[in-house]
N, C-alpha and C. Protein backbone atom coordinates (compact mmCIF):
# COMPACT_ATOMS: atom_id res chain seq x y z
N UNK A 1 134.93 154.75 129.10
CA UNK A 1 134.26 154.27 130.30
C UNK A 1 134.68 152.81 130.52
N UNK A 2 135.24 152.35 131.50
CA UNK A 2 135.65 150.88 132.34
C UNK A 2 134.53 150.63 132.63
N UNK A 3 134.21 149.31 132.32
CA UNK A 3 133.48 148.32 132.98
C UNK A 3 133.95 147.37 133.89
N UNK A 4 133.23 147.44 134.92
CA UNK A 4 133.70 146.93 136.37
C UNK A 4 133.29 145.74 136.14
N UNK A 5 133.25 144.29 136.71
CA UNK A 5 132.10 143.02 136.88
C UNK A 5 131.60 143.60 138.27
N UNK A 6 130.32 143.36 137.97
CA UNK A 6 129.40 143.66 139.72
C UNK A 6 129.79 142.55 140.21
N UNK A 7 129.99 141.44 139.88
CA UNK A 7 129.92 140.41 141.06
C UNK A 7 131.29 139.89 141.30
N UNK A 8 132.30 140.60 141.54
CA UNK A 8 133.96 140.02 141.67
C UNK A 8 133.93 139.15 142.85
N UNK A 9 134.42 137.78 142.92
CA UNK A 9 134.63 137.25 144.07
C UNK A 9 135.94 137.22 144.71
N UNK A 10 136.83 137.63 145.62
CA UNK A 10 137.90 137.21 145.87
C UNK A 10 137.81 135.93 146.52
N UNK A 11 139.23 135.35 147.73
CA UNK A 11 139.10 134.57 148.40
C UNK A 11 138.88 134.36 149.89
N UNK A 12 138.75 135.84 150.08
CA UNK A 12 138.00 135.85 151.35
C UNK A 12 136.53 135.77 151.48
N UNK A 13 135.61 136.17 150.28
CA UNK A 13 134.71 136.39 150.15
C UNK A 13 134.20 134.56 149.97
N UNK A 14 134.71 133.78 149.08
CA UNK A 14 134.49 132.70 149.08
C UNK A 14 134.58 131.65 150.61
N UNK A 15 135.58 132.15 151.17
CA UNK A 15 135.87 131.11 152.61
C UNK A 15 134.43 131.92 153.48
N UNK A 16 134.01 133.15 153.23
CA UNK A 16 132.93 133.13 153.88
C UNK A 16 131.83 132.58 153.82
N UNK A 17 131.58 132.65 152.62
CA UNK A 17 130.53 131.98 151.58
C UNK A 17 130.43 130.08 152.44
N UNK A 18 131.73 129.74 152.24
CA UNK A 18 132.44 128.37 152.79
C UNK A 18 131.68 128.00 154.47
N UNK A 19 131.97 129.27 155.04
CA UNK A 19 131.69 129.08 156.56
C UNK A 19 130.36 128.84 156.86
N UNK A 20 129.50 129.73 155.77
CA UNK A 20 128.32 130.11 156.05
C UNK A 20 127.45 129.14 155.97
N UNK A 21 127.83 128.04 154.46
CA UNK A 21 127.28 126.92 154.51
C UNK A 21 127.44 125.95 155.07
N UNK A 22 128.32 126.03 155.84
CA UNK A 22 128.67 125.03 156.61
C UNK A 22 128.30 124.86 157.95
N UNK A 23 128.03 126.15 158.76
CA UNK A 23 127.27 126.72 159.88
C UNK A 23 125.66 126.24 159.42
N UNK A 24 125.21 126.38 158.10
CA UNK A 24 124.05 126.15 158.03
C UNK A 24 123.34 124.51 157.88
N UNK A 25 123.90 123.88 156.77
CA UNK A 25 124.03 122.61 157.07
C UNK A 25 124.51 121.75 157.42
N UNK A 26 126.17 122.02 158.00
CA UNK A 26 126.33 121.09 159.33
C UNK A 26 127.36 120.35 157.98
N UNK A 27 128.18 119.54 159.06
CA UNK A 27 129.42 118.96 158.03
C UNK A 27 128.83 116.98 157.56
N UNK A 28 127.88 116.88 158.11
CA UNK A 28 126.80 115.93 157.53
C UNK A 28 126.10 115.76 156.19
N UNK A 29 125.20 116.87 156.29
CA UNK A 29 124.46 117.38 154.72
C UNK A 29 125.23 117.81 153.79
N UNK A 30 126.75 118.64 154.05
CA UNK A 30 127.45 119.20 152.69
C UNK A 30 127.68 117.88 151.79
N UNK A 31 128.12 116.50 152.34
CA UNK A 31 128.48 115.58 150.92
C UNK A 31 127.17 115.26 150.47
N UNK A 32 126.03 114.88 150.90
CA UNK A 32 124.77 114.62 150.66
C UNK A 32 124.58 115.74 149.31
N UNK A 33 124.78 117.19 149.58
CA UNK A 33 124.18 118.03 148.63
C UNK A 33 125.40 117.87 147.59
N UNK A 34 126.92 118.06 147.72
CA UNK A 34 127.73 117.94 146.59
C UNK A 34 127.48 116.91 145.73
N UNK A 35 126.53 115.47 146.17
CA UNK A 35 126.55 114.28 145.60
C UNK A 35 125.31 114.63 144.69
N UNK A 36 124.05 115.34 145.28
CA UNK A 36 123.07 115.50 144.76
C UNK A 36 123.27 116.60 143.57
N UNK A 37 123.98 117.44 143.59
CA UNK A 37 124.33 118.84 142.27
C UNK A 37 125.91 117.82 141.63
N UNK A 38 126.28 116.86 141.28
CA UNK A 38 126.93 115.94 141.23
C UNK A 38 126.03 115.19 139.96
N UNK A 39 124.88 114.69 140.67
CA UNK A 39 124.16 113.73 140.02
C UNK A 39 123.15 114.67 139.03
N UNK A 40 122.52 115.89 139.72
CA UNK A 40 121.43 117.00 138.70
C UNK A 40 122.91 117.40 137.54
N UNK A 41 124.11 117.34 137.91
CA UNK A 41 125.02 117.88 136.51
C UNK A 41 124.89 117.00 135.66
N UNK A 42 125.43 115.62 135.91
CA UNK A 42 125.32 114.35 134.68
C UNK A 42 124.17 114.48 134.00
N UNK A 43 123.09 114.49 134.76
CA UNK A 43 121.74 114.47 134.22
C UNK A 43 121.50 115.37 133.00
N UNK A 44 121.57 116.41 133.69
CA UNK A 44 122.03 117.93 132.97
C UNK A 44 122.89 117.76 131.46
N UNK A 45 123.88 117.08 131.31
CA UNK A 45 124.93 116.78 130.34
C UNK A 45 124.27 115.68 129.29
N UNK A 46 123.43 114.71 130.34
CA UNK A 46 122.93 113.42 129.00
C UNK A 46 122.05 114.22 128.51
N UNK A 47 121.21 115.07 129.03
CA UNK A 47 120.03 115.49 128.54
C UNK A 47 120.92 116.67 127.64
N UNK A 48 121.45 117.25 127.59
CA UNK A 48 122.22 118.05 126.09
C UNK A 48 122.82 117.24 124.98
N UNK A 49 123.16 115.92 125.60
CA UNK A 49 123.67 115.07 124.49
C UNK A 49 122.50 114.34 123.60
N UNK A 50 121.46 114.29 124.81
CA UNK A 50 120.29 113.42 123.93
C UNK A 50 119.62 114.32 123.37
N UNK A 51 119.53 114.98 123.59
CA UNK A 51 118.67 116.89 122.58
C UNK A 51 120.00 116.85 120.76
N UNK A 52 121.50 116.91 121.04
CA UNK A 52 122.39 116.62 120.15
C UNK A 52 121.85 115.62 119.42
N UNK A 53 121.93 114.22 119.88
CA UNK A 53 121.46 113.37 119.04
C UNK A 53 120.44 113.20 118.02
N UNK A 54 119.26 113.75 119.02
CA UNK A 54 117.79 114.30 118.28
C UNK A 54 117.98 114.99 117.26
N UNK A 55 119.06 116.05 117.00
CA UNK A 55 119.07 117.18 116.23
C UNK A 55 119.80 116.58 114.54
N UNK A 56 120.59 115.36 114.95
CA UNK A 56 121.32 114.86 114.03
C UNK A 56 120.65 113.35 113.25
N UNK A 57 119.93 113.05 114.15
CA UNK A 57 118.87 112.49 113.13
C UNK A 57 117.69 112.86 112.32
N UNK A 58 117.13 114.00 113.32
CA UNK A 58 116.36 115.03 112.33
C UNK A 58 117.18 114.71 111.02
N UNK A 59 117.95 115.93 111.05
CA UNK A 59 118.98 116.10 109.68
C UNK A 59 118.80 115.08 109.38
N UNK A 60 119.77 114.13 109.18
CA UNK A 60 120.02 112.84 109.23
C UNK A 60 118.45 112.39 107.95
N UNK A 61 117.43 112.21 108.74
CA UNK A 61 116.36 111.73 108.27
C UNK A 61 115.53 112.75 107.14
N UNK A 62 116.02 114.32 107.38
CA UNK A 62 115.01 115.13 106.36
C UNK A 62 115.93 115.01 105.07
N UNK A 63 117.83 114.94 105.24
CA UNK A 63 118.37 114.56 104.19
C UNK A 63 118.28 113.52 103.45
N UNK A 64 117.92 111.95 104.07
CA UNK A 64 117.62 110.81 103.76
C UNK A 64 115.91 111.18 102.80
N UNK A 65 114.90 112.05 103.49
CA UNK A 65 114.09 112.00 102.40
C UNK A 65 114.07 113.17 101.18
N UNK A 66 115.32 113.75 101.23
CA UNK A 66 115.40 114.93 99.77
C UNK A 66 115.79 114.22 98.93
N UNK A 67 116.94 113.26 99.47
CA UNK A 67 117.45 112.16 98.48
C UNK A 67 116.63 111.29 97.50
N UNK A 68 115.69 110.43 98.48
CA UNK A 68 114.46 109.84 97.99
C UNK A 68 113.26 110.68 96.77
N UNK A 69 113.20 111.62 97.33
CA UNK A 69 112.71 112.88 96.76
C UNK A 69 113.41 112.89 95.06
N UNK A 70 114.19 113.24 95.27
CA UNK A 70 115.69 114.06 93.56
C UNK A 70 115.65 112.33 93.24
N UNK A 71 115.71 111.39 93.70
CA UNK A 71 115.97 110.04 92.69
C UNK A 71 114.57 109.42 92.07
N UNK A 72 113.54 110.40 92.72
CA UNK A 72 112.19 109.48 92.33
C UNK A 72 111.71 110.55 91.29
């Protein structure tokens, strides 16, 4: 049995997609919103890096007290 993807996009399907938003908000609002899903991505990215960080001082700090722990 083949598995299809349900959601295949070609490139006609995309330039419609293209038209549609563009008919809807006007060639004004499209940089406004690319700037705004632009700025929610960065956001998006520090906030995985600062969750990373968190995770490595955990460690970081529960190894610092096993150590303390085995020398005392």
């Amino acid at each position: 049995m083949t598995f299809l993807p349900l959601f295949t996009m070609g490139p006609l399907e995309w330039v419609i997609i293209g038209v549609v938003v563009l008919l809807v908000l006007g060639p004004t609002q499209i940089p406004k919103l690319a700037k705004m899903f632009g700025k929610a991505s960065k956001k998006f990215k520090e906030g995985l890096e600062d969750e990373d960080e968190k995770e490595e001082k955990k460690s970081s700090v529960k190894k610092a007290n096993a150590d303390d722990a085995d020398e005392a």
